[in-house]
C-alpha atoms as a PDB file:
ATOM      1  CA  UNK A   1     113.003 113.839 106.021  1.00  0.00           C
ATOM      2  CA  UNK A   2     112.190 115.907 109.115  1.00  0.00           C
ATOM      3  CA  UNK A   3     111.134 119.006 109.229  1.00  0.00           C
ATOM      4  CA  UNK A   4     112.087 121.034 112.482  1.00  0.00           C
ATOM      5  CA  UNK A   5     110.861 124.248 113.221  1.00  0.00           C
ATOM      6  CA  UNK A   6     112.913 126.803 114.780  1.00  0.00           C
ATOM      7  CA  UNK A   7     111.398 128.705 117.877  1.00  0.00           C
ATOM      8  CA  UNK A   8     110.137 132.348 117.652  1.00  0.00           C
ATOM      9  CA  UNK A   9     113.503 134.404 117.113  1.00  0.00           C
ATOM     10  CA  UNK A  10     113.084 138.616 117.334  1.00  0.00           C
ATOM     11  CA  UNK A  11     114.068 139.444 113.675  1.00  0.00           C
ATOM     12  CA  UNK A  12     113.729 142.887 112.077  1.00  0.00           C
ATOM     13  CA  UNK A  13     110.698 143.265 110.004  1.00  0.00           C
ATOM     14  CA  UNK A  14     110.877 144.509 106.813  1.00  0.00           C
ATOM     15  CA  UNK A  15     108.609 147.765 105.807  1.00  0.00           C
ATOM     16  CA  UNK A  16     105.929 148.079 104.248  1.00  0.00           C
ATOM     17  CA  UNK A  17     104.944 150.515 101.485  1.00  0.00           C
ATOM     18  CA  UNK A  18     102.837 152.603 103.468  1.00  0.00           C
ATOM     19  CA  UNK A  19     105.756 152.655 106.103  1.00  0.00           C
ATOM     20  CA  UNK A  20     104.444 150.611 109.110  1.00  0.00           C
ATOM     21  CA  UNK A  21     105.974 147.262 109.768  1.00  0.00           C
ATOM     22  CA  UNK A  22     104.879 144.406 108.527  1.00  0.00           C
ATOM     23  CA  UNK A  23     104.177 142.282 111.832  1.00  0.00           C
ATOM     24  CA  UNK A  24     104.360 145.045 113.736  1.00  0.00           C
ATOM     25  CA  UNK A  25     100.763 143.792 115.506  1.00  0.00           C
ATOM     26  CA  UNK A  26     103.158 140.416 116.486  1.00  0.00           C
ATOM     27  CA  UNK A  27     105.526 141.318 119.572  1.00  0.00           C
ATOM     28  CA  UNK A  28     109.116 140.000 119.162  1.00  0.00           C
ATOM     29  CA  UNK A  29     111.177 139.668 122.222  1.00  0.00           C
ATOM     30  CA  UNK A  30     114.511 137.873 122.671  1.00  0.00           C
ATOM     31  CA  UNK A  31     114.538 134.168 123.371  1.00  0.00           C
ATOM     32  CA  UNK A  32     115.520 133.654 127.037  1.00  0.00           C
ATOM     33  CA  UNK A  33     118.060 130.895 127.727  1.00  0.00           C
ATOM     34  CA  UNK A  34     115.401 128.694 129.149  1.00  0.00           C
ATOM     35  CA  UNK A  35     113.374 128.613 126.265  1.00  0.00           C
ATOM     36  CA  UNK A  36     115.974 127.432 124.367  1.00  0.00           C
ATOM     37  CA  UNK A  37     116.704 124.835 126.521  1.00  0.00           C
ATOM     38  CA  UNK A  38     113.280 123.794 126.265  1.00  0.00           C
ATOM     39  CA  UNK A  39     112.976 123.815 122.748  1.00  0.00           C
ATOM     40  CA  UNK A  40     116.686 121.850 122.633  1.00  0.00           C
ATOM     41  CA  UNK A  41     115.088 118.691 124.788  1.00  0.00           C
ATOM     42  CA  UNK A  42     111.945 118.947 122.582  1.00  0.00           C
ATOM     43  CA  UNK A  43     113.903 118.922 119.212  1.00  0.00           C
ATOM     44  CA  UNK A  44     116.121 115.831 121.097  1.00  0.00           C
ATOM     45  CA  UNK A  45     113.046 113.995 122.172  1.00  0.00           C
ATOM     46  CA  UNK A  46     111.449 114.332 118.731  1.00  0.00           C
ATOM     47  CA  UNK A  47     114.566 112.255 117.544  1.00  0.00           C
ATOM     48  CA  UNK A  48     116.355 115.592 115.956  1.00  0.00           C
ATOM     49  CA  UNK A  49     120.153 114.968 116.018  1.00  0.00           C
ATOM     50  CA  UNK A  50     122.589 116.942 118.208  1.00  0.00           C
ATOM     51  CA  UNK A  51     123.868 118.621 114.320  1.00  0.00           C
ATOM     52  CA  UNK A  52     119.997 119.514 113.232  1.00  0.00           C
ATOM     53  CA  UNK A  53     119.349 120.754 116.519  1.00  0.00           C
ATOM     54  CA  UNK A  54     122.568 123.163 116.657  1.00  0.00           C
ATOM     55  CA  UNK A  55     121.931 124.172 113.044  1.00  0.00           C
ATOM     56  CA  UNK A  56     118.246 125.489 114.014  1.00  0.00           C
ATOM     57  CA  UNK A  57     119.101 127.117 116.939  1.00  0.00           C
ATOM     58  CA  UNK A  58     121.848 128.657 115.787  1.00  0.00           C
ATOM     59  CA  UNK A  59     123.898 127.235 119.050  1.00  0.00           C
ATOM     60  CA  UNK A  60     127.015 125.205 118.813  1.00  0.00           C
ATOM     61  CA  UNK A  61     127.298 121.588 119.165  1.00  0.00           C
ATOM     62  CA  UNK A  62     128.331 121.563 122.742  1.00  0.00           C
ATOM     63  CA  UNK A  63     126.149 123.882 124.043  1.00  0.00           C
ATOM     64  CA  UNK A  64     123.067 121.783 122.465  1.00  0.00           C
ATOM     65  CA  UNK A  65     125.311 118.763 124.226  1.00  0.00           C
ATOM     66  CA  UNK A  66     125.231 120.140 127.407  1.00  0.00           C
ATOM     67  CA  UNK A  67     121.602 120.885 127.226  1.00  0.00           C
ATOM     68  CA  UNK A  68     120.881 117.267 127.289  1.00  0.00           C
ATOM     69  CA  UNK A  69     122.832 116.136 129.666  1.00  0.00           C
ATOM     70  CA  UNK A  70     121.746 118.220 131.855  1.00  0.00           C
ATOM     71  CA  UNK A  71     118.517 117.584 131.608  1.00  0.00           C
ATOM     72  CA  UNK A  72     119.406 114.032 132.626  1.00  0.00           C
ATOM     73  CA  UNK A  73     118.617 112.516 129.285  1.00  0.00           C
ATOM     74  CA  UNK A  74     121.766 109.811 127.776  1.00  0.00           C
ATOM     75  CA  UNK A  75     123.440 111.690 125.641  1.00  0.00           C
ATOM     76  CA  UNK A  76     124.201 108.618 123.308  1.00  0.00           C
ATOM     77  CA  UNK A  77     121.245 107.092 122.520  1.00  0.00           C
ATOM     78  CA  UNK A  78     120.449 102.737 122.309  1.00  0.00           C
ATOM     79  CA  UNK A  79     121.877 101.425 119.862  1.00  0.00           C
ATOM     80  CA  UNK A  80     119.305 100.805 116.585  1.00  0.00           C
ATOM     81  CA  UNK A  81     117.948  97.064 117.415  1.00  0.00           C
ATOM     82  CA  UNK A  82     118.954  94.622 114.940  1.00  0.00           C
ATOM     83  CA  UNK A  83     116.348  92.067 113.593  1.00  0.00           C
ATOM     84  CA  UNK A  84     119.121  89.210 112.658  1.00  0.00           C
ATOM     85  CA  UNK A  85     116.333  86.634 112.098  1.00  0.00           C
ATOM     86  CA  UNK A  86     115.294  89.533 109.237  1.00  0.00           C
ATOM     87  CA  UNK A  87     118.902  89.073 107.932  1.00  0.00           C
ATOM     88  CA  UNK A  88     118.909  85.224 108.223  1.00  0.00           C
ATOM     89  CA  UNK A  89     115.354  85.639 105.897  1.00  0.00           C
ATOM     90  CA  UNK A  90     116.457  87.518 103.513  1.00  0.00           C
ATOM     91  CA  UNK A  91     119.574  85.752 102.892  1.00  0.00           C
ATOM     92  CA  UNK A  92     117.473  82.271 102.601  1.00  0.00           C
ATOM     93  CA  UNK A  93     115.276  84.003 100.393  1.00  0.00           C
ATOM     94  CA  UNK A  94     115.494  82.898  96.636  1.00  0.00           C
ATOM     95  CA  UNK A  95     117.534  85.133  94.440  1.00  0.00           C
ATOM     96  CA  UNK A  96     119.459  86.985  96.732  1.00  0.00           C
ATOM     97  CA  UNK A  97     123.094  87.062  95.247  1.00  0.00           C
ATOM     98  CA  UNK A  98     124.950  88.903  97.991  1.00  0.00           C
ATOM     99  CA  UNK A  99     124.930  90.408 101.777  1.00  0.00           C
ATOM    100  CA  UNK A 100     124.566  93.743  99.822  1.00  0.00           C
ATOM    101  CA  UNK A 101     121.466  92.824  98.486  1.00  0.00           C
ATOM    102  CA  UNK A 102     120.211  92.284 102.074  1.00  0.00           C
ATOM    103  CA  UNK A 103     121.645  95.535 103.249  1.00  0.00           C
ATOM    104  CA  UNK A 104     119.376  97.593 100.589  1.00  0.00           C
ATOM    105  CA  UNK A 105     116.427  95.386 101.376  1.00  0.00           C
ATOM    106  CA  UNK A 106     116.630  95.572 105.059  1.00  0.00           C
ATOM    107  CA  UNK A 107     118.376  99.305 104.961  1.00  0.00           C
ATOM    108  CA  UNK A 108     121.149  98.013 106.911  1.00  0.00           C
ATOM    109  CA  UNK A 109     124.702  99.038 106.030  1.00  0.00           C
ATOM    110  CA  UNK A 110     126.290  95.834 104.583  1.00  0.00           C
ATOM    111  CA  UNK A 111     129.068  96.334 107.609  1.00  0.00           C
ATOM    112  CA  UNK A 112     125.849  95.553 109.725  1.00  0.00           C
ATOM    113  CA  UNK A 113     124.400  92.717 107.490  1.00  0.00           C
ATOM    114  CA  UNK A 114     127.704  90.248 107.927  1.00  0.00           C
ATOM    115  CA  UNK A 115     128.625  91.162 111.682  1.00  0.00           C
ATOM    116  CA  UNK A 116     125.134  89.754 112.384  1.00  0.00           C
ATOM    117  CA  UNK A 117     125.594  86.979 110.363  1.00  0.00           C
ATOM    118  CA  UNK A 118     129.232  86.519 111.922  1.00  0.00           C
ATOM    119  CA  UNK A 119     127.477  86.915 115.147  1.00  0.00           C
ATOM    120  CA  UNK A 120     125.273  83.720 114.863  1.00  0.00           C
ATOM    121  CA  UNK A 121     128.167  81.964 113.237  1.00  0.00           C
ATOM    122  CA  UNK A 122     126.674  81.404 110.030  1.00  0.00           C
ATOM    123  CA  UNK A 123     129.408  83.244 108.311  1.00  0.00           C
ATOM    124  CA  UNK A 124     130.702  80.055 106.380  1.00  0.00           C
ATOM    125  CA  UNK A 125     127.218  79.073 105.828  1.00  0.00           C
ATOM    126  CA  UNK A 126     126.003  82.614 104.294  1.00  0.00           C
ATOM    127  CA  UNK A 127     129.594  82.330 102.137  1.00  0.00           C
ATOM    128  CA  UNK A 128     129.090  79.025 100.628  1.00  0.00           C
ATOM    129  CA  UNK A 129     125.245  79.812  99.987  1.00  0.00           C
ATOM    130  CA  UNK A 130     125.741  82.965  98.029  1.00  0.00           C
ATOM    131  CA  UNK A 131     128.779  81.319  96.334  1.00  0.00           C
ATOM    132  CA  UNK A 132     126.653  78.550  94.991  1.00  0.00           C
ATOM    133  CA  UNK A 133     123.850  80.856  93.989  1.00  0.00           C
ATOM    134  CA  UNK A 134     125.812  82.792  92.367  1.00  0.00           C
ATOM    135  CA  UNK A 135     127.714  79.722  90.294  1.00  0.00           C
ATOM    136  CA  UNK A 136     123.953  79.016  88.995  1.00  0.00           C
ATOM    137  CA  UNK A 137     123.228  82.166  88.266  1.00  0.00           C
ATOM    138  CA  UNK A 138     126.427  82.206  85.663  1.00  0.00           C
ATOM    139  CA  UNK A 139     125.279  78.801  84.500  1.00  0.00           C
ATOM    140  CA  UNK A 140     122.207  80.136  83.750  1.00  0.00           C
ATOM    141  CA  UNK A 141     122.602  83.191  82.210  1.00  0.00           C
ATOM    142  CA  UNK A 142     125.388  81.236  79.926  1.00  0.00           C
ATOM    143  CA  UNK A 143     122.915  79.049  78.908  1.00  0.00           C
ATOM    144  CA  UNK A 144     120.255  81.655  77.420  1.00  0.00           C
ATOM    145  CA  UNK A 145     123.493  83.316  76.108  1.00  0.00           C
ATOM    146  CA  UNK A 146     124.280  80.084  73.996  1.00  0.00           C
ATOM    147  CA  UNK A 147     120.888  80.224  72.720  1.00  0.00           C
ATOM    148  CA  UNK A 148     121.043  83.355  71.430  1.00  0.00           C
ATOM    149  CA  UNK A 149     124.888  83.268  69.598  1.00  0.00           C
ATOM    150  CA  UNK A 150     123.399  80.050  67.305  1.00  0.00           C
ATOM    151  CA  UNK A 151     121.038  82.307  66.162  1.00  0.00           C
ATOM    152  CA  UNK A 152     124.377  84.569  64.356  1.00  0.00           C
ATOM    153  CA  UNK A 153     125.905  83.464  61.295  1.00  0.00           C
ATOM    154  CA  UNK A 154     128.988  82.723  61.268  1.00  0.00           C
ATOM    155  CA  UNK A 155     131.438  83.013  59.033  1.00  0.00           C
ATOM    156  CA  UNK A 156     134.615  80.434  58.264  1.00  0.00           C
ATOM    157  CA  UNK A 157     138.058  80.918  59.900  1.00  0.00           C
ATOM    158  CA  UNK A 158     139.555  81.111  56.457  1.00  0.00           C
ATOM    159  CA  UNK A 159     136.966  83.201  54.877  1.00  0.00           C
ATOM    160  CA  UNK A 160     138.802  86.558  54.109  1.00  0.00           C
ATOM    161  CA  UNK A 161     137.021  89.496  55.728  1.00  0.00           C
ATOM    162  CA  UNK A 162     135.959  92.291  52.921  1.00  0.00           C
ATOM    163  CA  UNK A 163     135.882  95.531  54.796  1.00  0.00           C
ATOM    164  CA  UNK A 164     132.922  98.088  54.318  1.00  0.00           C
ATOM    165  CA  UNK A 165     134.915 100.759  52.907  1.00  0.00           C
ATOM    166  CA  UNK A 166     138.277 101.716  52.588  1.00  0.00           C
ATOM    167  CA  UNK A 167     139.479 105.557  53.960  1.00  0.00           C
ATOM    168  CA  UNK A 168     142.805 106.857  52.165  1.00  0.00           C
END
């Protein structure tokens, strides 16, 4: 998580026991306009968003808007690069079960995960892949379920059932 730090702001300092201020050696002065421009193209440059900036500053949402546009930076930024050959690996690689799987592994929403896939047209591909994989997955894990239910005794359909105890 970031951490941001807000710019000097003039504040009242609180009083000390023997009645000077504490701070009192620091001069406060209010923030011209200009510095908080300055510290809104930092904050945007650092990779802050347009609601962490606002929220620091105390400014609204347009104002911090604004800022950065008229500083001549693009106000939406590229869109995040997606690796689809990182996709395409991860889905080849052995055990993966679903496109959600991918997602969390590549920290891709899942959304992202099958437009890229639908993208390079291996949509049917990725669909009957997982499908099968999943198929011997079920096999499997019904076959070391078997194993274990031959291990419990079992009891004759006809065979009455005594019950453990009886509540009047």
């Amino acid at each position: 998580m970031r951490t941001i730090t807000p710019p000097p702001t003039p504040r009242t300092a609180a009083k000390s026991p023997a009645g000077r201020q504490a701070g009192a050696d620091i001069p406060r002065r209010p923030v011209r306009r200009e510095e908080r421009e300055a510290w809104v193209i930092a904050f945007y440059m650092g990779g802050a968003t347009v609601g962490e900036i606002a929220g620091v500053l105390a400014a609204g949402r347009e104002w911090v808007r604004q800022c950065v546009v008229g500083a001549g930076l693009a106000w939406r930024r590229g869109a995040r690069q997606i690796d689809a050959i990182a996709i395409l690996r991860e889905v080849r690689r052995t055990g993966t079960l679903s496109l959600k799987e991918v997602a969390a592994r590549l920290g891709y929403s899942e959304e992202t995960v099958r437009q890229s896939v639908a993208a390079l047209g291996m949509t049917e591909s990725v669909r009957r892949l997982m499908r099968l994989r999943r198929r011997a997955a079920r096999r499997v894990a019904l076959a070391n379920a078997s194993a274990d239910l031959n291990a419990l005794p079992l009891r004759a359909i006809g065979a009455r059932r005594i019950p453990a105890v009886r509540v009047a």
